[in-house]
N, C-alpha and C. Protein backbone atom coordinates (compact mmCIF):
# COMPACT_ATOMS: atom_id res chain seq x y z
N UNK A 1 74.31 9.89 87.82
CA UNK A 1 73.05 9.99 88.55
C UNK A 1 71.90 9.70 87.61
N UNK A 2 71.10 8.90 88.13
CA UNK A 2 69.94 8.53 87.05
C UNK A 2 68.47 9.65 87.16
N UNK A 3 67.93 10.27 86.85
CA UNK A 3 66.73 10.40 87.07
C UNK A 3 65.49 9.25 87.23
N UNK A 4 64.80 9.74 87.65
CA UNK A 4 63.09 8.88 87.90
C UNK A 4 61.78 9.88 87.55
N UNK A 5 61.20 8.59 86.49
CA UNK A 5 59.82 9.34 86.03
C UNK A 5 58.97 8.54 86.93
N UNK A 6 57.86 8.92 87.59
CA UNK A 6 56.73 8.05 88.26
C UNK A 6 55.12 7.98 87.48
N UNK A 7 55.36 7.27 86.96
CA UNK A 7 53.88 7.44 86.31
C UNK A 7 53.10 6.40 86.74
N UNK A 8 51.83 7.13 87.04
CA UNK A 8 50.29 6.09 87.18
C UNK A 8 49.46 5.65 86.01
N UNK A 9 49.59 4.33 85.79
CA UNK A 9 49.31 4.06 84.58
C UNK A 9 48.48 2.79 84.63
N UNK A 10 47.44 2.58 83.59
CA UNK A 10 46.32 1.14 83.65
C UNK A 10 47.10 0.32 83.40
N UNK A 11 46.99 -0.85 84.23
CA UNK A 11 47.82 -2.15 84.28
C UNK A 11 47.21 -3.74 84.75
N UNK A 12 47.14 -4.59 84.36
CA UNK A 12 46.87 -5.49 84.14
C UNK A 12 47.30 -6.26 85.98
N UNK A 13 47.34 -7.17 86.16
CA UNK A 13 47.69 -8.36 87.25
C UNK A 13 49.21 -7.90 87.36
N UNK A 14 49.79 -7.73 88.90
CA UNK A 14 50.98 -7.65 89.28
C UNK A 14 51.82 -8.55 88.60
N UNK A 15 52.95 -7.99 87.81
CA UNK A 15 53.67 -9.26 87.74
C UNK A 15 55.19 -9.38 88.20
N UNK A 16 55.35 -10.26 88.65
CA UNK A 16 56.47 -10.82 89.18
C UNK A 16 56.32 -11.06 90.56
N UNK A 17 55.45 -11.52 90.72
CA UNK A 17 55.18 -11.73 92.26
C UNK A 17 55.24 -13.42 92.57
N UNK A 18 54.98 -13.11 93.76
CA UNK A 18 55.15 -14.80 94.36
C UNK A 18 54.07 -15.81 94.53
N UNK A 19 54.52 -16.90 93.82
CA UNK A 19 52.87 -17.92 94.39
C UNK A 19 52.71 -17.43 96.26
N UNK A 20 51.32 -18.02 96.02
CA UNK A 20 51.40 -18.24 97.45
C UNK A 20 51.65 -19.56 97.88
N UNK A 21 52.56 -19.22 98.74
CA UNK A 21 53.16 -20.89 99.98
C UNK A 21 54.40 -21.00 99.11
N UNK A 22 55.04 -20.48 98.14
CA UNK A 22 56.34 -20.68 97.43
C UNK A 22 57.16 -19.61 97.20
N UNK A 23 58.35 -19.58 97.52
CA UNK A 23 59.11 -18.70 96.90
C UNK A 23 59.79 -18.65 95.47
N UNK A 24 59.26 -19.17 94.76
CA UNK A 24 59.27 -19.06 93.20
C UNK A 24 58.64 -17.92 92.57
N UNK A 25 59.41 -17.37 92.23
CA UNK A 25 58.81 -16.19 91.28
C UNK A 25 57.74 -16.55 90.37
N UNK A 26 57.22 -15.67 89.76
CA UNK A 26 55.99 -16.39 88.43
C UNK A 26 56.56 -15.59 87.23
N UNK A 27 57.28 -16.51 86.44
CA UNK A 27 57.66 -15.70 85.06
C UNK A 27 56.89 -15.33 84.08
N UNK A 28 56.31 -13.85 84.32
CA UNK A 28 54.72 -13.73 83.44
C UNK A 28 55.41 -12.63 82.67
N UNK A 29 56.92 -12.22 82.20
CA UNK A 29 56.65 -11.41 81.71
C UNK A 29 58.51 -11.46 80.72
N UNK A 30 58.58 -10.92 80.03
CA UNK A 30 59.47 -11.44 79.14
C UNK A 30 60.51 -9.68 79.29
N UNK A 31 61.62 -9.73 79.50
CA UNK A 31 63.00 -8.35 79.28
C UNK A 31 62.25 -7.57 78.72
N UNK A 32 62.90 -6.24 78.72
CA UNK A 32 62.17 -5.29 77.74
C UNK A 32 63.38 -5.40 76.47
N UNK A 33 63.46 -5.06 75.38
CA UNK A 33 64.39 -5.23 74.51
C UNK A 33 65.90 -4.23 75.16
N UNK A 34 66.50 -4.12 74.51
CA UNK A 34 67.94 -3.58 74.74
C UNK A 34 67.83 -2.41 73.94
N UNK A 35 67.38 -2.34 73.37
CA UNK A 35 66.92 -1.42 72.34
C UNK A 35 65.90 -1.04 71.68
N UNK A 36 64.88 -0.41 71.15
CA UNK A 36 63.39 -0.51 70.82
C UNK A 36 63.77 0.68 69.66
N UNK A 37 63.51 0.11 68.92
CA UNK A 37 63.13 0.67 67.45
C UNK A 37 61.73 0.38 66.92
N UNK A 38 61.46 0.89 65.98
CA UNK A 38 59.76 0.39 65.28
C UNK A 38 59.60 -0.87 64.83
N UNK A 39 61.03 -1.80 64.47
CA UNK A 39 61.43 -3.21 64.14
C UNK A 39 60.74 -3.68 65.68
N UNK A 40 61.15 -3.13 66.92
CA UNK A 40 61.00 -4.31 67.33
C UNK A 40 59.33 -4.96 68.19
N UNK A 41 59.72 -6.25 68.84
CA UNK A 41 58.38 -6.45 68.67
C UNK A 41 57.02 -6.13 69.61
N UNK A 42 57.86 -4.61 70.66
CA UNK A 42 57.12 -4.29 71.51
C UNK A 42 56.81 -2.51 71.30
N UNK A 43 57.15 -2.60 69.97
CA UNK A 43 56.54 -1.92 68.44
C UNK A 43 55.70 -1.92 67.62
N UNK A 44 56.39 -1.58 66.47
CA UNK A 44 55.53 -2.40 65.26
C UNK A 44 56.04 -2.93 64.56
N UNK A 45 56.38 -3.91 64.77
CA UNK A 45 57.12 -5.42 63.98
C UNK A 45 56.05 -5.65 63.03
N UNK A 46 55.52 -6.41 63.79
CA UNK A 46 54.00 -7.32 63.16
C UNK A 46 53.32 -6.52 61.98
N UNK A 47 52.82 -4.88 61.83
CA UNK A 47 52.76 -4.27 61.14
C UNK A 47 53.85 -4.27 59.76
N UNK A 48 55.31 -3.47 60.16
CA UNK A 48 56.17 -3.44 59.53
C UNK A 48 55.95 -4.87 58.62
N UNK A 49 56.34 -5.99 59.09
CA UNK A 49 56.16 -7.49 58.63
C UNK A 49 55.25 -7.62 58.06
N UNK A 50 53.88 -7.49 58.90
CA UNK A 50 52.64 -7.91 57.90
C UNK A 50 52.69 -6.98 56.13
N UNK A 51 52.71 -6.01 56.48
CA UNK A 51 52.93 -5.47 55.00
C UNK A 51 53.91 -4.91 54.42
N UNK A 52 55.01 -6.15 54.66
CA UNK A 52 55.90 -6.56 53.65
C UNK A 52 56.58 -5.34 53.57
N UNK A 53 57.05 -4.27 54.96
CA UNK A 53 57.85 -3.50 54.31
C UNK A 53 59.30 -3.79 55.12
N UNK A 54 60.03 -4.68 54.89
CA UNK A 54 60.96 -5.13 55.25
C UNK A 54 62.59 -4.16 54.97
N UNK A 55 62.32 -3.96 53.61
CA UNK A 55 63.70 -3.11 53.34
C UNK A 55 63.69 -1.55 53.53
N UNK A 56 64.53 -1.70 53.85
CA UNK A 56 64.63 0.28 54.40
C UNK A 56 65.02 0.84 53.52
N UNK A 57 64.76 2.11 53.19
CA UNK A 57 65.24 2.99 52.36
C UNK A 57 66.04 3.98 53.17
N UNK A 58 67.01 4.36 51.98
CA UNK A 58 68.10 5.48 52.24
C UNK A 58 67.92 6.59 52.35
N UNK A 59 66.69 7.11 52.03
CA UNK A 59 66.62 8.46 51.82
C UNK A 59 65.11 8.77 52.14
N UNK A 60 64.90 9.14 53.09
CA UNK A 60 63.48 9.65 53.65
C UNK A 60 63.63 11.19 54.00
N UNK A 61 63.01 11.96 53.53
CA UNK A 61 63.23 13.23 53.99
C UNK A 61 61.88 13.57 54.62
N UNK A 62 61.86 14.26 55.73
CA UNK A 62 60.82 14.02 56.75
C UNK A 62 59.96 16.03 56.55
N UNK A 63 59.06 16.46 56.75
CA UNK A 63 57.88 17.10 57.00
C UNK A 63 58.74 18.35 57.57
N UNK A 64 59.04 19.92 57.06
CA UNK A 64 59.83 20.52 58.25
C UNK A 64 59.01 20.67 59.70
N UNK A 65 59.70 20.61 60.94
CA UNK A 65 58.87 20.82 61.91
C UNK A 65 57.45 19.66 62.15
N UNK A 66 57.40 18.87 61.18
CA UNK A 66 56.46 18.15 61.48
C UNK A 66 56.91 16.68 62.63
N UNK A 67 56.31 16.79 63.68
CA UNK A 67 56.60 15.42 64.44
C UNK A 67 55.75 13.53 63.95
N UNK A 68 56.67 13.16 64.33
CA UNK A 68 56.15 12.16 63.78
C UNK A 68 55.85 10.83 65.57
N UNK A 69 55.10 10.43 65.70
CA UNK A 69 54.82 9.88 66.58
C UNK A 69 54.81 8.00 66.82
N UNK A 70 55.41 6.79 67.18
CA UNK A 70 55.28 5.42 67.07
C UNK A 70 55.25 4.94 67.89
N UNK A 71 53.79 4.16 68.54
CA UNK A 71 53.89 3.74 69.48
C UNK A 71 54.90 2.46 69.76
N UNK A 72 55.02 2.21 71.41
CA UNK A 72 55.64 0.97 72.10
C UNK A 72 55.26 0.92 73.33
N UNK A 73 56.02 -0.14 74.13
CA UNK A 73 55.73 0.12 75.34
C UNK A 73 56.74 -0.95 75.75
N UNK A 74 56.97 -1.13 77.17
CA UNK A 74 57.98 -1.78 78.14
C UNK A 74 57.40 -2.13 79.12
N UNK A 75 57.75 -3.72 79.87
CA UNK A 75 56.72 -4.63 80.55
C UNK A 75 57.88 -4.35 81.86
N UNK A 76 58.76 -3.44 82.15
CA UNK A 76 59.72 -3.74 83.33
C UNK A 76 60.56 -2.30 83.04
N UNK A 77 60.20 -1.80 84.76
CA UNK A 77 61.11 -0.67 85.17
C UNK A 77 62.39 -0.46 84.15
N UNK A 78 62.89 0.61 83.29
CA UNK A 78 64.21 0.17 82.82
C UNK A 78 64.87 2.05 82.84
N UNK A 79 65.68 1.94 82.48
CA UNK A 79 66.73 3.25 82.28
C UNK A 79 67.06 3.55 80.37
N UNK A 80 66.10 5.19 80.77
CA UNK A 80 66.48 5.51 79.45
C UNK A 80 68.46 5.94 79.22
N UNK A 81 68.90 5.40 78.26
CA UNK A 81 70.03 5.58 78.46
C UNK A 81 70.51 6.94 77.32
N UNK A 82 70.30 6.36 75.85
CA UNK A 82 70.60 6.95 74.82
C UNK A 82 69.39 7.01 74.18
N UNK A 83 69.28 8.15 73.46
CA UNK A 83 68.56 8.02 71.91
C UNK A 83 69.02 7.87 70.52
N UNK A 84 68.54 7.35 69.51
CA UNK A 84 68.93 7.09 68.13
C UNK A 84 68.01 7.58 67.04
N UNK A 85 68.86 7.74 65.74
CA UNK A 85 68.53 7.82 64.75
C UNK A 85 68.68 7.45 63.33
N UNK A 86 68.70 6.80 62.05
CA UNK A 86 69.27 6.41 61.58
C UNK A 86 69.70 7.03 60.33
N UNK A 87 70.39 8.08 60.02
CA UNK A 87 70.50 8.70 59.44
C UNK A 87 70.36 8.64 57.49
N UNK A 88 69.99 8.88 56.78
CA UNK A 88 69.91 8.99 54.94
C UNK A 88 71.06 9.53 54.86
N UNK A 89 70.81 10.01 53.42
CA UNK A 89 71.85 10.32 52.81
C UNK A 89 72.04 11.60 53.16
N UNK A 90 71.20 12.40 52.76
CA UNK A 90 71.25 14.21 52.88
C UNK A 90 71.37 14.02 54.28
N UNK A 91 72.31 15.21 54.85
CA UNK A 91 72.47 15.59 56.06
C UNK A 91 72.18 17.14 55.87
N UNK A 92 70.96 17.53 57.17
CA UNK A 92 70.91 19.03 57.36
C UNK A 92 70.38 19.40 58.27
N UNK A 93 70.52 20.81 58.90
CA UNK A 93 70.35 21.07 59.82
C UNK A 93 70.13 19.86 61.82
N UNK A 94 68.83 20.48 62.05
CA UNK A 94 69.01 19.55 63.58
C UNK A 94 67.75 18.72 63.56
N UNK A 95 67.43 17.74 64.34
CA UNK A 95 66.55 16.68 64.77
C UNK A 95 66.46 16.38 66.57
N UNK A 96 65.45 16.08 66.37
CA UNK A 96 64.94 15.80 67.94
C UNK A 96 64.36 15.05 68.13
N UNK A 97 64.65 14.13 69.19
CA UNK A 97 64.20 12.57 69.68
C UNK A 97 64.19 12.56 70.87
N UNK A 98 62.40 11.70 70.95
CA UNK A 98 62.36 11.80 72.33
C UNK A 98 61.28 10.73 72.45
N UNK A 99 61.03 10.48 73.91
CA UNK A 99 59.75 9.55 74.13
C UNK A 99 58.73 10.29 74.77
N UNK A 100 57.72 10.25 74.71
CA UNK A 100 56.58 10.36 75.48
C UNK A 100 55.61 9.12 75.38
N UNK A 101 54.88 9.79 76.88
CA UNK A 101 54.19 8.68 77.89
C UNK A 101 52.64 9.18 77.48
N UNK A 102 52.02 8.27 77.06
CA UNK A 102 50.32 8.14 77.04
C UNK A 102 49.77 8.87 77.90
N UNK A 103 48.81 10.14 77.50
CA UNK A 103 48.08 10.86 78.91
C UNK A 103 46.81 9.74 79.31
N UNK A 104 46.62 8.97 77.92
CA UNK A 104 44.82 8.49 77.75
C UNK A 104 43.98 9.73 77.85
N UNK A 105 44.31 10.94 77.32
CA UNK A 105 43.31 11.59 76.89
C UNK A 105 43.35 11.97 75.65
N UNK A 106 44.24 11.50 74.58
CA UNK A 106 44.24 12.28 73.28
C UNK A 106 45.76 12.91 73.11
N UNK A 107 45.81 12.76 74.71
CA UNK A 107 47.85 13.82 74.29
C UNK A 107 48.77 12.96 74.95
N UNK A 108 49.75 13.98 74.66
CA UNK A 108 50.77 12.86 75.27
C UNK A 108 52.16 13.93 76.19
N UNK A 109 52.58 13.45 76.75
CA UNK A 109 53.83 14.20 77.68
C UNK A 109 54.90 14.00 77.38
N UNK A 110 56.19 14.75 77.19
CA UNK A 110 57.14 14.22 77.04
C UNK A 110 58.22 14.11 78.32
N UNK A 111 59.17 12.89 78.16
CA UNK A 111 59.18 12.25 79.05
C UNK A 111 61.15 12.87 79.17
N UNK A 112 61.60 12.63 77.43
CA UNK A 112 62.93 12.74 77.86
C UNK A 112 63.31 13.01 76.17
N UNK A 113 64.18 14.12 75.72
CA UNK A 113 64.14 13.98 73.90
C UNK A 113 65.96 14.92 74.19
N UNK A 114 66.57 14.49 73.33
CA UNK A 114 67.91 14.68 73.10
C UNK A 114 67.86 17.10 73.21
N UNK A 115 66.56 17.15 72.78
CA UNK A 115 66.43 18.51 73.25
C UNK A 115 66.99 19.39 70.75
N UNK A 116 67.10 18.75 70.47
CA UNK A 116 67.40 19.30 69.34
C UNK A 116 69.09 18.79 68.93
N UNK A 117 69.73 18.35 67.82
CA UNK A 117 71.22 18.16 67.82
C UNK A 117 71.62 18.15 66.78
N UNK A 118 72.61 18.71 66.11
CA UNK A 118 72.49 18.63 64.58
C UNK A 118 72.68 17.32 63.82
N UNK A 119 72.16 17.45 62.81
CA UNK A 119 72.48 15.79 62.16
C UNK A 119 73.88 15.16 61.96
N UNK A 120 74.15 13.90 62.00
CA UNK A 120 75.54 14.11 61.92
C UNK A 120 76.31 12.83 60.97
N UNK A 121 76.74 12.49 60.33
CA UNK A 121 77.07 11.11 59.80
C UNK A 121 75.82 10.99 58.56
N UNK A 122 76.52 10.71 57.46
CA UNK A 122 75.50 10.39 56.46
C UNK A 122 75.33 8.72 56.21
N UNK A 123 74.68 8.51 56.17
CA UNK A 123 73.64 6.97 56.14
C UNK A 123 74.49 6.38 57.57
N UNK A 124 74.79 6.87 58.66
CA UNK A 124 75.17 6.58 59.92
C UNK A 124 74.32 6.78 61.21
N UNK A 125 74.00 5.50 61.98
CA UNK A 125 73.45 5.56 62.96
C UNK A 125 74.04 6.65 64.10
N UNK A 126 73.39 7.52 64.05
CA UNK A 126 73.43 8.66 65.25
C UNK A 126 73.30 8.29 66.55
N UNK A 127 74.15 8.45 67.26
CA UNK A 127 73.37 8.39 69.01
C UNK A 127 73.64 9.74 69.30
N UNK A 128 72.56 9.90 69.92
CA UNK A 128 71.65 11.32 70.85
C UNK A 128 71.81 11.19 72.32
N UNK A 129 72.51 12.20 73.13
CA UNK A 129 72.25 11.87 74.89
C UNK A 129 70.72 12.53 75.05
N UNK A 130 70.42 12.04 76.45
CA UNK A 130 69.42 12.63 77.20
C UNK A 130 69.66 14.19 77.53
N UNK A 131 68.63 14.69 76.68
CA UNK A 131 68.65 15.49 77.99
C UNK A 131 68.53 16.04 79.41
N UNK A 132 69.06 16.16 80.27
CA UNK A 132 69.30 16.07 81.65
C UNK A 132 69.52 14.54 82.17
N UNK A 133 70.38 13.64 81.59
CA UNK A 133 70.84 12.71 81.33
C UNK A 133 69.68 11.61 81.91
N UNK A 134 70.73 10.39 82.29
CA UNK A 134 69.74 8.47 82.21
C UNK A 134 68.28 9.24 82.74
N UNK A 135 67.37 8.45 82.18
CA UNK A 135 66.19 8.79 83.26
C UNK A 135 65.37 7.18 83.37
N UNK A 136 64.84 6.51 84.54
CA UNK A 136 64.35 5.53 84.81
C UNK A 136 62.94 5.60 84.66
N UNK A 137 62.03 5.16 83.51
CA UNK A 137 60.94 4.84 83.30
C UNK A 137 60.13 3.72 83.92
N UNK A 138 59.06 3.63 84.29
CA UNK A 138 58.01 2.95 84.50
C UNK A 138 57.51 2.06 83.42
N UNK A 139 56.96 0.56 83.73
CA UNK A 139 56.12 0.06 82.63
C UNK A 139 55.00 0.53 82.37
N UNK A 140 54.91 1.03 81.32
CA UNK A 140 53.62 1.43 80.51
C UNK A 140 53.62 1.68 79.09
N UNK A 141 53.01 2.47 77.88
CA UNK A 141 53.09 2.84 76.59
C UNK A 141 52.86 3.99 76.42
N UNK A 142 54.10 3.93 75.62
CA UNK A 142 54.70 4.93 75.07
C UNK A 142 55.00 5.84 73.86
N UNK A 143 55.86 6.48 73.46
CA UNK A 143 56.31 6.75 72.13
C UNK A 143 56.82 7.36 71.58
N UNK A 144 58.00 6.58 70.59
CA UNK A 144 58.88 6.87 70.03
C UNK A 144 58.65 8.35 69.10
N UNK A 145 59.49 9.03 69.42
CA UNK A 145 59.06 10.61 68.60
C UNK A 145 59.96 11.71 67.66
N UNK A 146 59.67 11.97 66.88
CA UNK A 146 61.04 12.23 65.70
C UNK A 146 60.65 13.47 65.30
N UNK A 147 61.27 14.95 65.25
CA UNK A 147 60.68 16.05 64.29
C UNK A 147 62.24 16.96 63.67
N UNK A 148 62.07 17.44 62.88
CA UNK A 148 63.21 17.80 61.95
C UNK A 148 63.38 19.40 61.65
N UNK A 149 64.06 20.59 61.69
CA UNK A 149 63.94 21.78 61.48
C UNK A 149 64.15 21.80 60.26
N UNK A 150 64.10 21.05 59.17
CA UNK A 150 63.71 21.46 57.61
C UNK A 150 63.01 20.41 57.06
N UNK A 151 62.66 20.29 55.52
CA UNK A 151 62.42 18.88 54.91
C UNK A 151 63.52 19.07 54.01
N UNK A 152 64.79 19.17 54.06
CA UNK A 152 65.72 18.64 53.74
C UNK A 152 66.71 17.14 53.99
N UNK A 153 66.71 17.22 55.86
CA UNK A 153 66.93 15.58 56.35
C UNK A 153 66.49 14.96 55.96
N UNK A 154 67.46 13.58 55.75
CA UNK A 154 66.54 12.79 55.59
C UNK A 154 67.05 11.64 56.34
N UNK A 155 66.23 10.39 57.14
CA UNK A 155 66.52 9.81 57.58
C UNK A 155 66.12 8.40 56.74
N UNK A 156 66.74 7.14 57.31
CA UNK A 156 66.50 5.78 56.75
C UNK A 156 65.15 5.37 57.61
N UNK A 157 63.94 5.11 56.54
CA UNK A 157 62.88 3.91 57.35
C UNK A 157 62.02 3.84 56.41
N UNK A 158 60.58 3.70 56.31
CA UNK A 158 60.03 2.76 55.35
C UNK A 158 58.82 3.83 55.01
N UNK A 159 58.58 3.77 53.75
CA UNK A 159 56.92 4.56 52.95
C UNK A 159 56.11 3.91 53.40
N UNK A 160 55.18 4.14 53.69
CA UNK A 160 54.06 3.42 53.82
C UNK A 160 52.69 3.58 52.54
N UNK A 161 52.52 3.07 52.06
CA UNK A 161 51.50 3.60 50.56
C UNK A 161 50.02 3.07 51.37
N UNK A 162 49.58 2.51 52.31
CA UNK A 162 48.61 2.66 53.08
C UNK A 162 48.78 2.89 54.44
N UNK A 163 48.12 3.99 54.67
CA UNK A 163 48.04 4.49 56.11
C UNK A 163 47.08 4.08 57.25
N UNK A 164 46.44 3.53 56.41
CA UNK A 164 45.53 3.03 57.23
C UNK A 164 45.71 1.64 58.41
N UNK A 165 46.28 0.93 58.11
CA UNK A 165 46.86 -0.05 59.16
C UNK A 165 48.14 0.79 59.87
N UNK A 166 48.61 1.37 59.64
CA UNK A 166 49.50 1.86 61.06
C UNK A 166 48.87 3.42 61.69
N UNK A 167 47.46 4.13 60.87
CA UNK A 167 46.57 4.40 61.69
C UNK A 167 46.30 3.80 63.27
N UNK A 168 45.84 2.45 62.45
CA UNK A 168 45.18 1.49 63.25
C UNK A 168 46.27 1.15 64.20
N UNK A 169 47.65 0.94 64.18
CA UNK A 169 48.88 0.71 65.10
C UNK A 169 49.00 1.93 66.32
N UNK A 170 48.39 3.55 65.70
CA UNK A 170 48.64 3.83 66.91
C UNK A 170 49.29 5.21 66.17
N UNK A 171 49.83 5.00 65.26
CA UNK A 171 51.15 5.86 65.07
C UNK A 171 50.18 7.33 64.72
N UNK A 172 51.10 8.16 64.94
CA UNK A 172 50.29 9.91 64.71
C UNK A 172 51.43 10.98 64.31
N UNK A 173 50.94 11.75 64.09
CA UNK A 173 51.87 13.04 63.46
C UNK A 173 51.17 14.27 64.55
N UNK A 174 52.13 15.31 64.57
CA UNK A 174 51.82 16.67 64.88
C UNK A 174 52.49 17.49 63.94
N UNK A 175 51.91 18.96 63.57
CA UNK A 175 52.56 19.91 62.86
C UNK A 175 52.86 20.78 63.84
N UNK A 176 54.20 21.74 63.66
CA UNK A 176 54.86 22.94 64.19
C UNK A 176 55.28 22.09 65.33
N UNK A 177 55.95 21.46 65.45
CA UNK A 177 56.89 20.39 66.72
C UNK A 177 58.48 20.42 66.71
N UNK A 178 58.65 21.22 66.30
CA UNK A 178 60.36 21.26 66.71
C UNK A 178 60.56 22.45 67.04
N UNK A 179 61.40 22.31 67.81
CA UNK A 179 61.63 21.35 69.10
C UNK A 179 60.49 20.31 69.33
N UNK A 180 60.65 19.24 69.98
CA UNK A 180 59.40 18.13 70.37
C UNK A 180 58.83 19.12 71.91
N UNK A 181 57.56 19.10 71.91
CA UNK A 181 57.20 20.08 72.49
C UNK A 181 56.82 19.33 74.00
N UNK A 182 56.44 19.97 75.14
CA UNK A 182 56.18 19.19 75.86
C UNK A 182 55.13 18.77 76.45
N UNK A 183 53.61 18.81 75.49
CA UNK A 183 52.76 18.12 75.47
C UNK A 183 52.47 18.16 74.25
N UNK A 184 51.92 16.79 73.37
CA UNK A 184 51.72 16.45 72.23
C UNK A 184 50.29 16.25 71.87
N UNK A 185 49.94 17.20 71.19
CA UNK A 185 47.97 16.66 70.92
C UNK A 185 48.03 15.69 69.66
N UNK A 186 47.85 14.64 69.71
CA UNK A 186 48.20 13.89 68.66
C UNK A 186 47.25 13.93 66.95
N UNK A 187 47.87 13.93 65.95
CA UNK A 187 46.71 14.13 64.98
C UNK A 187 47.09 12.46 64.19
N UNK A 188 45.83 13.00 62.99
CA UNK A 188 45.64 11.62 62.45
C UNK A 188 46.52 11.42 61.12
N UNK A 189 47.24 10.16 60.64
CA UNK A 189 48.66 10.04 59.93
C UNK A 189 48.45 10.28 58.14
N UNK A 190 49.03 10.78 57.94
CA UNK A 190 48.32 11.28 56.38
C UNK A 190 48.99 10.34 55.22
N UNK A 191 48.50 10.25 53.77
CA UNK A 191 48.73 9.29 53.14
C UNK A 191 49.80 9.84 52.82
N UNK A 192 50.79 8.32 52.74
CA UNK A 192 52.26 8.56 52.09
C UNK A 192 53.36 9.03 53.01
N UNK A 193 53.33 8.61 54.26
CA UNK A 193 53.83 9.43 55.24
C UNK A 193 54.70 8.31 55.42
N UNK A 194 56.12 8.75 55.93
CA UNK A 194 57.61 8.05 55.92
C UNK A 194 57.36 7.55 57.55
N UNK A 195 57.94 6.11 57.80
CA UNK A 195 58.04 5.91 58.89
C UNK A 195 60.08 6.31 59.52
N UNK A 196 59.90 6.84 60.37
CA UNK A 196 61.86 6.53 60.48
C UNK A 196 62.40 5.94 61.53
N UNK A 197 63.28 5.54 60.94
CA UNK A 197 63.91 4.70 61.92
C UNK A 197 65.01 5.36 63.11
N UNK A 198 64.07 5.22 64.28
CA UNK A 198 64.73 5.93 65.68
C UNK A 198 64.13 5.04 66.98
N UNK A 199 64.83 5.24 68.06
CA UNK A 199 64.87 4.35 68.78
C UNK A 199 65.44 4.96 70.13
N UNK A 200 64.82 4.13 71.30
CA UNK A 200 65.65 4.44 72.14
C UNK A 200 66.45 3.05 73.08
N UNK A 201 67.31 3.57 73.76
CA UNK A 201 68.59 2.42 73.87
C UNK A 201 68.88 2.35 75.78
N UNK A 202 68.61 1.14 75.73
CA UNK A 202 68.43 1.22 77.51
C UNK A 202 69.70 0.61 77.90
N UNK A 203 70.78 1.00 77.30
CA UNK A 203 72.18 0.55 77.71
C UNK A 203 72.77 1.75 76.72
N UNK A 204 74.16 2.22 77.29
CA UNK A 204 75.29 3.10 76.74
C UNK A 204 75.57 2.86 75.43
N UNK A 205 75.62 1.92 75.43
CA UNK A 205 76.41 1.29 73.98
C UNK A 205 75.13 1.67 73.09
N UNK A 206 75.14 2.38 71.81
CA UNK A 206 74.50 2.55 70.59
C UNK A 206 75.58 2.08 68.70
N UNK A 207 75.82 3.03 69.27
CA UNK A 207 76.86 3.51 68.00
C UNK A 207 78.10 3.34 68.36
């Protein structure tokens, strides 16, 4: 059984609709990925890329309780299926992954997060279920969301030594967030702060 989120959200020109006098569709809008990580490019690719932080590191140990926030977004109805994580070296205690949906006021809602799970596999991609399993999202923006019950974990993704351009991307932190809570007041990203690599997966297959 799938769930359904309904969200009202600012949106641009209908798309996928029909000329008029033709039954040809109008292809204005491109799949959503199969998968969405911070790599990809309805992420922060372009960021990641523009400043050259291409190689991942093994060992990120993340903020205890601190959430970490990355925006994205999806141009077509899809089904949350799985969540991911990519695990470092140190394995400890639990982690929580989840998405939330843009209020446009400063916060954010959460939409769907594995609910807490212990870490599992060292430098191994984790898959996470839903909690209260698939749930069917709406197009709009979003975001990818990560918080940790120690700073012992550590997960694989990238330093950032300026914060200031993925400021500018969107990305945010909260403190005291684990569990991922279920409204997020978003704060502003502090220097030296680890990006990680997590994702969510709109098909079964992860790991």
């Amino acid at each position: 059984m799938v769930n359904e989120l309904n969200l009202v959200q600012s949106s641009g020109p209908m798309f996928g609709e029909f000329g008029i006098g033709t039954n040809v569709p109008k292809l204005t809008r491109s799949a959503n990925p199969i998968i969405v990580t911070p790599l990809s490019y309805t992420s922060l690719f372009s960021h990641i890329n523009g400043y050259g932080l291409t190689a991942i590191s093994t060992s990120k140990g993340g903020v205890a309780n601190q959430a970490t926030f990355i925006p994205f977004y999806i141009t077509e109805t899809d089904i949350v299926r799985k969540l991911l994580a990519l695990n470092g070296t140190t394995i400890a205690g639990n982690i929580d992954v989840g998405i939330y949906a843009d209020r446009y006021d400063g916060k954010v809602e959460l939409v769907v997060s594995n609910g807490g799970s212990a870490q599992s596999g060292s430098g191994q991609l984790q898959e996470l279920s839903c909690s209260g399993g698939p749930l069917k999202i709406s197009p709009g923006r979003y975001y990818l969301a990560e918080a940790r019950s120690n700073n012992t974990a550590e997960l694989q993704g990238w330093t950032v030594s300026s914060e200031h351009a993925f400021k500018a991307a969107g990305v945010s932190i909260m403190a005291s967030a684990y569990p991922l809570p279920a409204v997020a007041t978003l704060a502003a990203l502090p220097a030296g702060v680890d990006l990680p690599f997590i994702g969510v997966s709109f098909r079964d297959l992860v790991a």
